[in-house]
Protein backbone atom coordinates (compact mmCIF):
# COMPACT_ATOMS: atom_id res chain seq x y z
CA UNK A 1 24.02 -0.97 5.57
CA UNK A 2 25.03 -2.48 2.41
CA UNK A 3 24.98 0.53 -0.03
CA UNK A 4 21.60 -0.35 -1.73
CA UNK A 5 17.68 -0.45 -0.46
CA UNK A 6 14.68 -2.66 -0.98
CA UNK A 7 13.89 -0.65 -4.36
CA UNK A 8 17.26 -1.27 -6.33
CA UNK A 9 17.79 -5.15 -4.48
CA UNK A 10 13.67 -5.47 -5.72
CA UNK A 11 14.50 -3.96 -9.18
CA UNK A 12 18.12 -6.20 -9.56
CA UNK A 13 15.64 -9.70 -8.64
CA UNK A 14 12.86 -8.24 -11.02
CA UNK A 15 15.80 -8.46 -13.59
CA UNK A 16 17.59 -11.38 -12.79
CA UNK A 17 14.00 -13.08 -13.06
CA UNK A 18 13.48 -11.47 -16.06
CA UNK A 19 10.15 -10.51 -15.52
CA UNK A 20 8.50 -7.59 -17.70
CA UNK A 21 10.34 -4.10 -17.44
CA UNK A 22 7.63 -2.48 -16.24
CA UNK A 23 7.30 -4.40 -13.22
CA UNK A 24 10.84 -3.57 -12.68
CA UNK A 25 10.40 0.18 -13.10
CA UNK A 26 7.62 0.16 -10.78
CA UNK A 27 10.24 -1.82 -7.98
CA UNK A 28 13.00 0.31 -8.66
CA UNK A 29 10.96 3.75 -8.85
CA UNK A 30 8.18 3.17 -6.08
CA UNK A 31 9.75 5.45 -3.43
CA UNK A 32 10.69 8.45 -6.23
CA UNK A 33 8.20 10.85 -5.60
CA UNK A 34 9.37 13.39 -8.00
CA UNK A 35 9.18 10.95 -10.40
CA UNK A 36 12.32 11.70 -13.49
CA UNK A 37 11.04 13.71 -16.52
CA UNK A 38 11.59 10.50 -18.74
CA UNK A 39 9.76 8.11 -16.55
CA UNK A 40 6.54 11.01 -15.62
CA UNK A 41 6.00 11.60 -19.77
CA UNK A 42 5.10 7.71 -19.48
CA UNK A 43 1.43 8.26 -17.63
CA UNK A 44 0.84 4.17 -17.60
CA UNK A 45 3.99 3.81 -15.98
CA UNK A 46 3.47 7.02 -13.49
CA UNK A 47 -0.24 5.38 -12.60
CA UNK A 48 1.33 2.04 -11.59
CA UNK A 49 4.09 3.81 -9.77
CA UNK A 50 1.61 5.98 -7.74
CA UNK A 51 -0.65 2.61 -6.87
CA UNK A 52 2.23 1.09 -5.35
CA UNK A 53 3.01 4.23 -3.30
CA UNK A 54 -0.30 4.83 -2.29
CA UNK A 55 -0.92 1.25 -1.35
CA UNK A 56 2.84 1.43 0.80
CA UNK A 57 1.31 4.70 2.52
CA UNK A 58 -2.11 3.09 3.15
CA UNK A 59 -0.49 -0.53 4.37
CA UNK A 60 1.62 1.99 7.29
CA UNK A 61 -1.36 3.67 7.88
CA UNK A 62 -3.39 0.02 8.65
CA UNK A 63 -0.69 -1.18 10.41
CA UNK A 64 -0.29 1.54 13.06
CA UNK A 65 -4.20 2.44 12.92
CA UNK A 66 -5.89 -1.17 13.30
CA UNK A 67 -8.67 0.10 14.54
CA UNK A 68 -9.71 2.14 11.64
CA UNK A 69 -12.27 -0.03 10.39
CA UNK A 70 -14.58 1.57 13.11
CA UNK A 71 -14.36 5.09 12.04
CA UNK A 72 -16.37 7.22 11.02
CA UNK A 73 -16.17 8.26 7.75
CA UNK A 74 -15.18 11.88 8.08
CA UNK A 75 -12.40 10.90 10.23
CA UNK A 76 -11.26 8.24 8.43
CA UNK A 77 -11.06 10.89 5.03
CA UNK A 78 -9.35 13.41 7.12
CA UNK A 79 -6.44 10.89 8.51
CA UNK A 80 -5.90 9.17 4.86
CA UNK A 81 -5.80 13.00 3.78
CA UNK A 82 -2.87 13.82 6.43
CA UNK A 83 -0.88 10.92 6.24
CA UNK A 84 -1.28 8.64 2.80
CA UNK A 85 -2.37 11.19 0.09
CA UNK A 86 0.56 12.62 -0.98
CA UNK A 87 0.98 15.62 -3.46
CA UNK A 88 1.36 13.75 -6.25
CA UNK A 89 -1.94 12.40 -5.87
CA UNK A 90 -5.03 14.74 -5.84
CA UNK A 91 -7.55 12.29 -3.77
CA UNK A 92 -8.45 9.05 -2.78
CA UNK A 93 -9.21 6.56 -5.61
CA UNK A 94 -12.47 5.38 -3.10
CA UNK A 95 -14.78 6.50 -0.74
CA UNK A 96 -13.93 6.45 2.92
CA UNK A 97 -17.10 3.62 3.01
CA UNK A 98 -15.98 1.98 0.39
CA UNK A 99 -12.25 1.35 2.00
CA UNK A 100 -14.02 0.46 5.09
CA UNK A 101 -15.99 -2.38 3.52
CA UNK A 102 -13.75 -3.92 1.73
CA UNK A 103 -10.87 -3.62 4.56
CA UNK A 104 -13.75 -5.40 6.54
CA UNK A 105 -14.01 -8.39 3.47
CA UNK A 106 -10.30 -8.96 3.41
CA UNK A 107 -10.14 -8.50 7.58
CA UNK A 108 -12.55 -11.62 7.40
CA UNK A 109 -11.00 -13.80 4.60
CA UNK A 110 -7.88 -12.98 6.32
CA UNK A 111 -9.17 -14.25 9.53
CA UNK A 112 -10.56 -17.62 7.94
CA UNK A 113 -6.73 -18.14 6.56
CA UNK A 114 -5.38 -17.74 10.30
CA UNK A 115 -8.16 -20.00 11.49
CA UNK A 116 -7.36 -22.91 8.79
CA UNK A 117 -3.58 -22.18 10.07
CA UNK A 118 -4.76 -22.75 13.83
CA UNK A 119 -4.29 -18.89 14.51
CA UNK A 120 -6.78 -17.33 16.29
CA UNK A 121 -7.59 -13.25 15.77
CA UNK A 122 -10.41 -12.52 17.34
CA UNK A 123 -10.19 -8.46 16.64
CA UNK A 124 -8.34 -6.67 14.45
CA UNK A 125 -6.82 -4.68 17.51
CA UNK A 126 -5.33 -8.19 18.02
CA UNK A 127 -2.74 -7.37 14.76
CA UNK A 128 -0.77 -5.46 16.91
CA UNK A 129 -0.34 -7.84 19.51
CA UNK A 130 1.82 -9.88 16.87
């Protein structure tokens, strides 16, 4: 609507905030998968770059598939193969068990934050109630 997206207004506040240029690179470059020639030769840049993409895939993925924690493994590998590992990455950085227990640790210390706010989630079904 207003000529730019997240990525560029993200990179233009990284600068304006001065914080370190390769924070800003990672802002401004996270949805690039063909990553440019200049910023691929830099592999600690292209690593932090393809965290932030694979964490954007696999925070979509949790959002519409709640229930995931549940899964059994195979299943779980099979849907983070088909929709968050992209190309550019050749697998998961984890096992399907460990992403389901620590999903399950941040599910609870997530739910103890809610409770101190007075918000009760009983399930994490109950996310997409919200």
């Amino acid at each position: 609507m207003y000529g730019f997206d997240h990525s560029e207004l993200g990179w233009h506040i990284c600068r304006k905030w001065e914080l370190p240029e390769t924070i800003s690179d990672v802002v401004k470059n996270h949805h690039l998968y063909a990553l440019p020639k200049q910023l691929s030769q830099d592999k600690e840049l292209t690593n932090l770059i393809r965290i932030v993409q694979l964490a954007d895939f696999f925070s979509l993925f949790v959002t519409l598939n709640p229930e995931f924690i549940s899964w059994q493994p195979a299943r779980l590998i099979k849907s983070l193969d088909e929709k968050c590992i992209q190309p550019c990455c050749s697998k998961p950085p984890i096992t399907a068990d460990q992403l389901q227990n620590r999903a399950r640790q941040i599910w609870e210390e997530s739910n103890k934050i809610a409770s101190g706010l007075g918000i009760d989630i009983s399930e994490p079904t109950d996310i997409m109630a919200c």
